[in-house]
Protein backbone atom coordinates (compact mmCIF):
# COMPACT_ATOMS: atom_id res chain seq x y z
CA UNK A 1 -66.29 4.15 -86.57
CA UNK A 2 -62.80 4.70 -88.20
CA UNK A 3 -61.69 1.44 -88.13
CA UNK A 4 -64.88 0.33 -89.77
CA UNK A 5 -65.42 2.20 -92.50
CA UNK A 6 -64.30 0.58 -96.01
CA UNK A 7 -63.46 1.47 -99.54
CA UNK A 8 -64.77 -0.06 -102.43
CA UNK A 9 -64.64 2.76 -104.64
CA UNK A 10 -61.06 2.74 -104.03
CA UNK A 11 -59.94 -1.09 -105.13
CA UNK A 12 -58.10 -1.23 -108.17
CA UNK A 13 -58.62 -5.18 -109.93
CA UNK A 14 -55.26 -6.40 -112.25
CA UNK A 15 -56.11 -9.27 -114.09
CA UNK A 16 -54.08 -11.92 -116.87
CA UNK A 17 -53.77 -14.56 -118.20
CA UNK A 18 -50.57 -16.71 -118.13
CA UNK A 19 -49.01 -17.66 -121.74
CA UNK A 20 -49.39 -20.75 -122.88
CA UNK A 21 -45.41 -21.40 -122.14
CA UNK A 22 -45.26 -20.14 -119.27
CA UNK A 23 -42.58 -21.70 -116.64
CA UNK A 24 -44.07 -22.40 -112.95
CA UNK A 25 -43.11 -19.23 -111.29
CA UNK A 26 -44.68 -18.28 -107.91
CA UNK A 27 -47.03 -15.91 -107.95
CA UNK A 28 -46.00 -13.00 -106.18
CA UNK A 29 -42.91 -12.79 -108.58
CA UNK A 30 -45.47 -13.55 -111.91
CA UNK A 31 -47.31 -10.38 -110.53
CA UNK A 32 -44.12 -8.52 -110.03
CA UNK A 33 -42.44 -8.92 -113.40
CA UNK A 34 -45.97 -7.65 -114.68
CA UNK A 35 -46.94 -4.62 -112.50
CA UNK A 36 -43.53 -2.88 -112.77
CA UNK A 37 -45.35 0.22 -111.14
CA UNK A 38 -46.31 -1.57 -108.27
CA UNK A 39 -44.16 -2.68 -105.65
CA UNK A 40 -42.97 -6.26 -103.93
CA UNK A 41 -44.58 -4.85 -100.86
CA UNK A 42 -48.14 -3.90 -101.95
CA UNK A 43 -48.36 -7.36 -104.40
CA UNK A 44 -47.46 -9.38 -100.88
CA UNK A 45 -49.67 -7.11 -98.74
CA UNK A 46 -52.72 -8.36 -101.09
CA UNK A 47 -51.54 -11.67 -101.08
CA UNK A 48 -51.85 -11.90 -97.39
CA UNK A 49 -55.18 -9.70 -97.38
CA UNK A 50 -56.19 -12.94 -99.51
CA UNK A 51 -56.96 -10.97 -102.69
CA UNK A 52 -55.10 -12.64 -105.08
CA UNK A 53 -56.83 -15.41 -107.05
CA UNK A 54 -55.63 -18.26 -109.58
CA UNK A 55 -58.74 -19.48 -111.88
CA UNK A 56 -60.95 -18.01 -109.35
CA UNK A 57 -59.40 -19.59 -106.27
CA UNK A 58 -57.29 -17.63 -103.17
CA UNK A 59 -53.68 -18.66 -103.45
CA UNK A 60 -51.16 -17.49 -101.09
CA UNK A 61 -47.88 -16.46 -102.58
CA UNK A 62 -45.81 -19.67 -103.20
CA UNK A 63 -48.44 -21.03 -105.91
CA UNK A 64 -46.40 -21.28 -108.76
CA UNK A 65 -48.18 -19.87 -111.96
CA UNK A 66 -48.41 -22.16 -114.93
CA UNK A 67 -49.48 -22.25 -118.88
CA UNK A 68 -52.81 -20.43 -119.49
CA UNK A 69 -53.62 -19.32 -115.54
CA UNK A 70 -55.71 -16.80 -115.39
CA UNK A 71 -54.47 -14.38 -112.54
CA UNK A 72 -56.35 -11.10 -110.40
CA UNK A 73 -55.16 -9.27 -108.05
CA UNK A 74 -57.51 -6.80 -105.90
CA UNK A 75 -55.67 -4.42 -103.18
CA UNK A 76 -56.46 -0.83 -103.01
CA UNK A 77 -55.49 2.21 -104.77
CA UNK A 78 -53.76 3.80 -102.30
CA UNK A 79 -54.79 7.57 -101.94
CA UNK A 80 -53.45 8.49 -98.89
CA UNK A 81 -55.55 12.59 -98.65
CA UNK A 82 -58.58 10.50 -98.81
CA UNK A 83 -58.03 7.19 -97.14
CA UNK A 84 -55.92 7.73 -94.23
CA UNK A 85 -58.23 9.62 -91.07
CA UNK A 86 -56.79 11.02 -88.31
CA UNK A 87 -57.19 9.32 -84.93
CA UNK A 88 -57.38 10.59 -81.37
CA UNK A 89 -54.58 7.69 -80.35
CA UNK A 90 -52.91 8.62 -77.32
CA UNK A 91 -48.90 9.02 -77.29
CA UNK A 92 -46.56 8.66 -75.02
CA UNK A 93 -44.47 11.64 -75.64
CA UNK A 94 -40.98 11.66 -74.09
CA UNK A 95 -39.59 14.46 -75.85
CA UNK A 96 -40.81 17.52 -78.20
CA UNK A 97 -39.89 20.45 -79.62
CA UNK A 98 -40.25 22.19 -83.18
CA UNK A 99 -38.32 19.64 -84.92
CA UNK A 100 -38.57 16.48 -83.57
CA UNK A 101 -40.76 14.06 -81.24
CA UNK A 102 -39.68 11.78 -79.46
CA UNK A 103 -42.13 8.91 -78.23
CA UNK A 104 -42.44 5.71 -76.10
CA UNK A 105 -44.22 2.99 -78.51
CA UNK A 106 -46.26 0.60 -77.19
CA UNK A 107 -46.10 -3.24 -78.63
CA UNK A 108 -49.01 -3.52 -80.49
CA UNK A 109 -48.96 0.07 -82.08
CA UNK A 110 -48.21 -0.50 -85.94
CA UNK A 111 -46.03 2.59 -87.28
CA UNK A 112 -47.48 3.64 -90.52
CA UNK A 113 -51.36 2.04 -92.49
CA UNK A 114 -50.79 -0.92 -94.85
CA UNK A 115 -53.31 -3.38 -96.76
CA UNK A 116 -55.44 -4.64 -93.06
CA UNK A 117 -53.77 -1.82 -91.25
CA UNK A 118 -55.37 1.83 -92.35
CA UNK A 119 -56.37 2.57 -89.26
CA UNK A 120 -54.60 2.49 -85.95
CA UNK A 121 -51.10 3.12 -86.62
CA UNK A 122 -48.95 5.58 -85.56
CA UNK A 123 -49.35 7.59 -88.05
CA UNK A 124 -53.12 7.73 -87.91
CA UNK A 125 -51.99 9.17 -84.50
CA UNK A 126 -49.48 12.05 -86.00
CA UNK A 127 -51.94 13.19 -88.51
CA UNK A 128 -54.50 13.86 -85.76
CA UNK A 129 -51.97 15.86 -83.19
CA UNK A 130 -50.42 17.22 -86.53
CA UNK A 131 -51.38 19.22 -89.67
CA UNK A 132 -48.56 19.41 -91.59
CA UNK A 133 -45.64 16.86 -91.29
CA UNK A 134 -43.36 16.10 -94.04
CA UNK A 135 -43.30 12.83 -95.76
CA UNK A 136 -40.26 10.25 -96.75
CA UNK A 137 -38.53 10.33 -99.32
CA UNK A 138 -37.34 7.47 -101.58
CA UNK A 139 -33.37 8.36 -101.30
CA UNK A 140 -33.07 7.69 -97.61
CA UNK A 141 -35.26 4.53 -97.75
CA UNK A 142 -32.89 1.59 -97.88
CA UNK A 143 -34.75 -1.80 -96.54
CA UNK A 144 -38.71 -0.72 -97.49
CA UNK A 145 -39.59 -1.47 -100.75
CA UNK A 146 -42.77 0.03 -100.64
CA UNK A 147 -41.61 3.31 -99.05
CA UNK A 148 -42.82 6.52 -101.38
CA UNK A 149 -43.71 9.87 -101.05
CA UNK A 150 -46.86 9.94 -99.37
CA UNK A 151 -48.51 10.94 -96.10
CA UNK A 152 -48.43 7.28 -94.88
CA UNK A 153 -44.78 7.82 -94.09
CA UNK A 154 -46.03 11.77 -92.59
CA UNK A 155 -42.65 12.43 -89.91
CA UNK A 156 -41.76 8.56 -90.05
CA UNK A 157 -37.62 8.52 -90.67
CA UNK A 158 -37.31 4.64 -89.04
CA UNK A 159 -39.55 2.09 -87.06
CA UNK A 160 -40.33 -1.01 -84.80
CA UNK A 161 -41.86 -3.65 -85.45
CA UNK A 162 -45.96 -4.06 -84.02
CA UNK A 163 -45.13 -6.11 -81.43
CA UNK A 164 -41.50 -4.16 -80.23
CA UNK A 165 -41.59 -1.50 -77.55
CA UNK A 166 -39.54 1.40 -76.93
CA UNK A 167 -38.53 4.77 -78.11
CA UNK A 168 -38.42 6.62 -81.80
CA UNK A 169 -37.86 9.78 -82.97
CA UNK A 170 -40.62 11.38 -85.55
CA UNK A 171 -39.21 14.64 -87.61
CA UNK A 172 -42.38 17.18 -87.40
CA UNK A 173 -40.31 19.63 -90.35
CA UNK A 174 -38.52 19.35 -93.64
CA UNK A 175 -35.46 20.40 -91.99
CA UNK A 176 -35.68 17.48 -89.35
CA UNK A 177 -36.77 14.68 -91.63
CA UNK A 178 -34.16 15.11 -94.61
CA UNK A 179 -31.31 15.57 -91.51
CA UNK A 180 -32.71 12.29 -89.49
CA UNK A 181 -33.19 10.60 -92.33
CA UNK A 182 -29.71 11.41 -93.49
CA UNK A 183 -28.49 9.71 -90.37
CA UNK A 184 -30.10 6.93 -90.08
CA UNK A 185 -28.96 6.10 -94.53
CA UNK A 186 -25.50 7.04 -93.21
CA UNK A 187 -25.45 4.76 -89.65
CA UNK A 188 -25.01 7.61 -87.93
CA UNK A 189 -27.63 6.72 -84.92
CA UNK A 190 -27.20 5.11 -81.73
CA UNK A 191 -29.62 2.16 -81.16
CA UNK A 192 -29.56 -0.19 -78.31
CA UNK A 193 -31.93 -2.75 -77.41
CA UNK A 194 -32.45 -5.15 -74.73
CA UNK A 195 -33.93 -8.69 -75.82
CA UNK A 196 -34.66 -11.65 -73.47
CA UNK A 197 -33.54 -14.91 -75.35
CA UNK A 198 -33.52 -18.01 -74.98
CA UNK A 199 -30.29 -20.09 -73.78
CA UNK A 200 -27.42 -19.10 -72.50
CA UNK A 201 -25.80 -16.34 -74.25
CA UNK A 202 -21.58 -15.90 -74.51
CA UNK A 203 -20.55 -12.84 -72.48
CA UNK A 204 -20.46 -11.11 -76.09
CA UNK A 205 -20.52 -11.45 -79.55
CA UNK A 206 -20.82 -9.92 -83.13
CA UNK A 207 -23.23 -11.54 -85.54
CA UNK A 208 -22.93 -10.66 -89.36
CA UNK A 209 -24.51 -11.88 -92.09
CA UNK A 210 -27.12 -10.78 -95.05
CA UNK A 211 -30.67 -10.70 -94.09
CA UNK A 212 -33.62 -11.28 -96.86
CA UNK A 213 -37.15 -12.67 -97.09
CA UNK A 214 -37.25 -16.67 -96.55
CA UNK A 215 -37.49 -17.74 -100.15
CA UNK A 216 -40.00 -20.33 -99.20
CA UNK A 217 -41.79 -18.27 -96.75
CA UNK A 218 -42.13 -14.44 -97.19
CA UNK A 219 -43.45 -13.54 -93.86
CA UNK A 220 -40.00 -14.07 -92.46
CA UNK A 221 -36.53 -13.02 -92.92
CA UNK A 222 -33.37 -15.11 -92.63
CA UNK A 223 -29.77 -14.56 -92.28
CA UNK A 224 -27.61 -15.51 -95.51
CA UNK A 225 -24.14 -16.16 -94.68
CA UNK A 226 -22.65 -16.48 -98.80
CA UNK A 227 -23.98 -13.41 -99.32
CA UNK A 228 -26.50 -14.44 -102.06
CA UNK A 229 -29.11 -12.57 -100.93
CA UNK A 230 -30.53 -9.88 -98.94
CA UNK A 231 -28.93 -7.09 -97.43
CA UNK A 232 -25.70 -6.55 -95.11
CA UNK A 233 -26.43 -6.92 -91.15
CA UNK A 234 -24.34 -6.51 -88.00
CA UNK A 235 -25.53 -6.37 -85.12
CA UNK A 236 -23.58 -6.70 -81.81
CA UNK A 237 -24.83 -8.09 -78.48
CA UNK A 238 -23.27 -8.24 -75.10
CA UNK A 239 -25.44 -10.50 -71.97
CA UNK A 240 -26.76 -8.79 -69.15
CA UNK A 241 -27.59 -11.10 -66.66
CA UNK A 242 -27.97 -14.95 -67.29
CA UNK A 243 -31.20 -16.52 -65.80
CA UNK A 244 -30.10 -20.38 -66.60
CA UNK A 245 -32.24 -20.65 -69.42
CA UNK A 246 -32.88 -17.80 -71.11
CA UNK A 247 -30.38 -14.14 -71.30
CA UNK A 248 -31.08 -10.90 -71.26
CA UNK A 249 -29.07 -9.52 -73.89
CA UNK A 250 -28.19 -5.56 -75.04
CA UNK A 251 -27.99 -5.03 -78.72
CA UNK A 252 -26.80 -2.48 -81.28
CA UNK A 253 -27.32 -1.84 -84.61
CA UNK A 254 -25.31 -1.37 -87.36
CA UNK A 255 -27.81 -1.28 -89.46
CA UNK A 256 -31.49 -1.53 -89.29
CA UNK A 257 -32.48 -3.88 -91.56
CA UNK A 258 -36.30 -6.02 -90.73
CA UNK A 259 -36.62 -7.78 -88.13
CA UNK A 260 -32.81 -7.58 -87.84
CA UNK A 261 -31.93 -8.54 -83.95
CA UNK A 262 -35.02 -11.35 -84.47
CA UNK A 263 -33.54 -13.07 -86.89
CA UNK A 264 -29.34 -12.71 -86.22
CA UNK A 265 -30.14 -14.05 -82.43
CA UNK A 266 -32.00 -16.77 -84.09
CA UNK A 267 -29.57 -17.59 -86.45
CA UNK A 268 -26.97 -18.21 -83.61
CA UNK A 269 -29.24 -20.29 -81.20
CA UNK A 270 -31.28 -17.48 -79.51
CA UNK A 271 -34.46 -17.23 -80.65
CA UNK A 272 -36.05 -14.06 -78.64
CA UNK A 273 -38.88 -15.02 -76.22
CA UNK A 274 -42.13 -15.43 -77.19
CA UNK A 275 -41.04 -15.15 -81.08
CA UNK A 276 -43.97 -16.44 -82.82
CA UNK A 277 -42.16 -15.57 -86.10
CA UNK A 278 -39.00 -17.39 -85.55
CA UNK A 279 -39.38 -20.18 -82.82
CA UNK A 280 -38.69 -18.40 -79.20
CA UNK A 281 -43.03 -19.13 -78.56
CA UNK A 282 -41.61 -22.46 -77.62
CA UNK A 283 -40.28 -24.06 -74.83
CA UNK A 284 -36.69 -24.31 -76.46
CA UNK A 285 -34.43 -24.95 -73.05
CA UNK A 286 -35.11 -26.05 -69.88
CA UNK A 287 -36.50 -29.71 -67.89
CA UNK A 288 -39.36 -31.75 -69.03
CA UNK A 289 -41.25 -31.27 -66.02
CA UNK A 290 -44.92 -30.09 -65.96
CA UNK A 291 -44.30 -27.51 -63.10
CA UNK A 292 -41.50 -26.28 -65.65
CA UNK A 293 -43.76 -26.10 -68.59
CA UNK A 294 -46.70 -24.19 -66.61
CA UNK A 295 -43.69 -21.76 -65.58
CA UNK A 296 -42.67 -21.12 -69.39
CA UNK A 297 -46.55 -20.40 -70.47
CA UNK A 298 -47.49 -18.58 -67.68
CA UNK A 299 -44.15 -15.88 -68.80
CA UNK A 300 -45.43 -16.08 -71.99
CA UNK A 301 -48.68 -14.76 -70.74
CA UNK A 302 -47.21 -12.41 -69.05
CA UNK A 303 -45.33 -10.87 -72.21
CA UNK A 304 -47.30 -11.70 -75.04
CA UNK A 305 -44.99 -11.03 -77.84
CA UNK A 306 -41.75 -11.33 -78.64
CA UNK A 307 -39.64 -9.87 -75.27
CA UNK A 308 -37.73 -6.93 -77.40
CA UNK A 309 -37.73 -3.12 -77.02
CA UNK A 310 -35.54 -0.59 -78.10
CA UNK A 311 -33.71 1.09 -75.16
CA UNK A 312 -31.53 4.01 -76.32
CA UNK A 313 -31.88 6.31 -79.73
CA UNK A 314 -29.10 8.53 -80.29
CA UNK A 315 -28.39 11.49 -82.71
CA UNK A 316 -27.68 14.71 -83.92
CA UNK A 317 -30.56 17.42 -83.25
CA UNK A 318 -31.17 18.61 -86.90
CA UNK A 319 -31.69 22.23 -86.07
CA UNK A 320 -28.53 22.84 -83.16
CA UNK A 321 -26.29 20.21 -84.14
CA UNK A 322 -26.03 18.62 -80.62
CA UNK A 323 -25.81 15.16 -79.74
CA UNK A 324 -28.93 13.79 -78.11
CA UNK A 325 -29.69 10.29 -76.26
CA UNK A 326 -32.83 8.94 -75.16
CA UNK A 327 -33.54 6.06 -73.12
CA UNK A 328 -36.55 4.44 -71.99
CA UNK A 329 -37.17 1.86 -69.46
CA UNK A 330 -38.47 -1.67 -69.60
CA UNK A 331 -42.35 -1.57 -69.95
CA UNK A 332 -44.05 -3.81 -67.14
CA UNK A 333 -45.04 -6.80 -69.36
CA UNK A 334 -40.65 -7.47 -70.26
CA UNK A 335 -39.72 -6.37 -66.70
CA UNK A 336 -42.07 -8.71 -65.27
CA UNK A 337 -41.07 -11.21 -67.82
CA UNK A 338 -37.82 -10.81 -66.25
CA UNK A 339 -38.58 -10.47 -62.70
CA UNK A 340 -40.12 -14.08 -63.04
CA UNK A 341 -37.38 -15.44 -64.61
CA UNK A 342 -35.01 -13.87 -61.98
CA UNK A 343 -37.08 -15.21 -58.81
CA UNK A 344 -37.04 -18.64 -61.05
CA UNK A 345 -33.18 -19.07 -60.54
CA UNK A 346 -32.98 -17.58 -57.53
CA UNK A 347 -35.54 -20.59 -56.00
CA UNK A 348 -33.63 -23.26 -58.03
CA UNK A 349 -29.92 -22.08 -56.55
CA UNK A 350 -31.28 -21.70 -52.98
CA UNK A 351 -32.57 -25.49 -53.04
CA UNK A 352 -29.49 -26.94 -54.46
CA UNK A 353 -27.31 -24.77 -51.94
């Protein structure tokens, strides 16, 4: 099977050894400073793939490299004509004509293959309905480090994270990927999401603030208010509907940086739902009672990731000019997420009435 099949004769081994004045430094930035051809994203992909070693030991990336180290680093060399396979996935096509595609994405669908993730992605998907779709290109790449010419980015111009639902646009010509890609550099695009969070949200609000990698924890972003680091983020929110201890919240983007709504609502008190990433997988507001607490776990179970999908996707058509807007409903596991929730309040008003 596809998902099976691996590829030794495709690893490519780096190994050094540290100089004998060498400063601690963590490892993923040792590696870094070395392999200037290779980038941030690939040396952390291996790290978490658990192919980087220190004296013959797995280290994950905050071991800090000292005097006389000897360090490897396996990942693969990244061919994408003979490594990627097209796969039969179905799509959920809302839109299509010769330019673009427009689709529903499923949580759990991962855009485009990475170091654990060659198989099953969205792109795996294109490749198979489609022969010949163009490819990124660095220029209009602002928050992934990693992005390059190659036919793991085949039609991709923007994306969701695994576990976030809703609707994207793929560019199936030249034409339609330098134009959407154009837009999306330029904040051009509409985006609007709808997040359930937890707490109880102000009627509105603008959030702003630079978003980077957690220095002590790279899976992760955080917000960074001075400025020191990252990237610039805004995103604005406005609540829904209030269900006592959690909101349902719309948001839109001014820009799209990773994991950008995830980690501004966070940053303000509102960690989404069923975050694992940033804290919302947690009871975080609400009574101490056990009938309480089966309540929580049994939403969770009912929306198994974090409760976030991306509602609306705006634009210009690339070939006619026209504005175009897209929206796509709830999927069952958030609406009955917030169905539960609903019915929650409505049985704790109606017994203090």
């Amino acid at each position: 099977m596809a998902g099976d099949k691996a590829y030794p004769e495709a690893m490519e081994t780096f190994e050094v050894q540290a100089a004998g004045n060498q400063e601690p430094l963590r490892v993923d930035k040792f590696l870094l400073n070395l392999m200037y051809k290779v980038s941030r994203s690939r040396i952390q992909q291996a790290i978490e793939a658990k192919s980087v070693w220190v004296n013959g030991k797995e280290v994950k990336a905050n071991y800090k490299v000292r005097p006389k180290d000897v360090v490897r680093i396996d990942f693969p060399r990244y061919r994408p004509d003979e490594t990627l396979i097209p796969e039969d996935i179905p799509l959920d096509v809302m839109f299509e004509d010769d330019d673009v595609l427009l689709i529903n994405k499923p949580a759990g669908l991962v855009v485009h293959p990475g170091v654990g993730n060659w198989t099953g992605t969205l792109v795996n998907a294109l490749m198979y309905r489609y022969k010949n779709l163009p490819t990124q290109q660095n220029e209009f790449v602002k928050d992934d480090e990693s992005a390059k010419v190659d036919a793991s980015r085949a039609g991709i111009v923007h994306r969701l994270d695994k576990n976030t639902s809703g609707v994207m646009v793929v560019a199936k010509t030249p034409v339609g990927m330098k134009e959407l890609a154009q837009q999306f550099f330029d904040r051009k695009t509409h985006r609007r999401y709808y997040a359930l969070v937890w707490g109880e949200t102000e009627d509105e609000g603008r959030i702003e603030g630079n978003i980077g990698r957690d220095l002590r924890n790279e899976k992760v972003y955080r917000i960074y208010k001075d400025g020191s680091h990252g990237k610039h983020a805004v995103t604005h929110y406005k609540t829904i509907e209030r269900f006592g201890y959690v909101s349902l919240v719309e948001c839109r983007l001014e820009t799209g940086r990773t994991h950008q709504i995830r980690v501004h609502m966070e940053s303000i008190g509102h960690p989404l739902f069923n975050d694992e990433k940033y804290g919302g997988d947690r009871i975080r507001k609400g009574t101490v009672y056990a009938k309480y607490k089966a309540f929580v776990h049994n939403a969770f179970q009912l929306c198994p990731r974090q409760a976030l999908h991306a509602r609306e996707l705006g634009f210009k058509h690339p070939r006619t000019g026209e504005y175009v807007l897209y929206d796509c409903p709830l999927p069952h596991d958030m609406q009955s997420v917030i169905d539960k929730w609903r019915d929650y309040m409505h049985h704790v008003l109606s017994k203090n009435l």
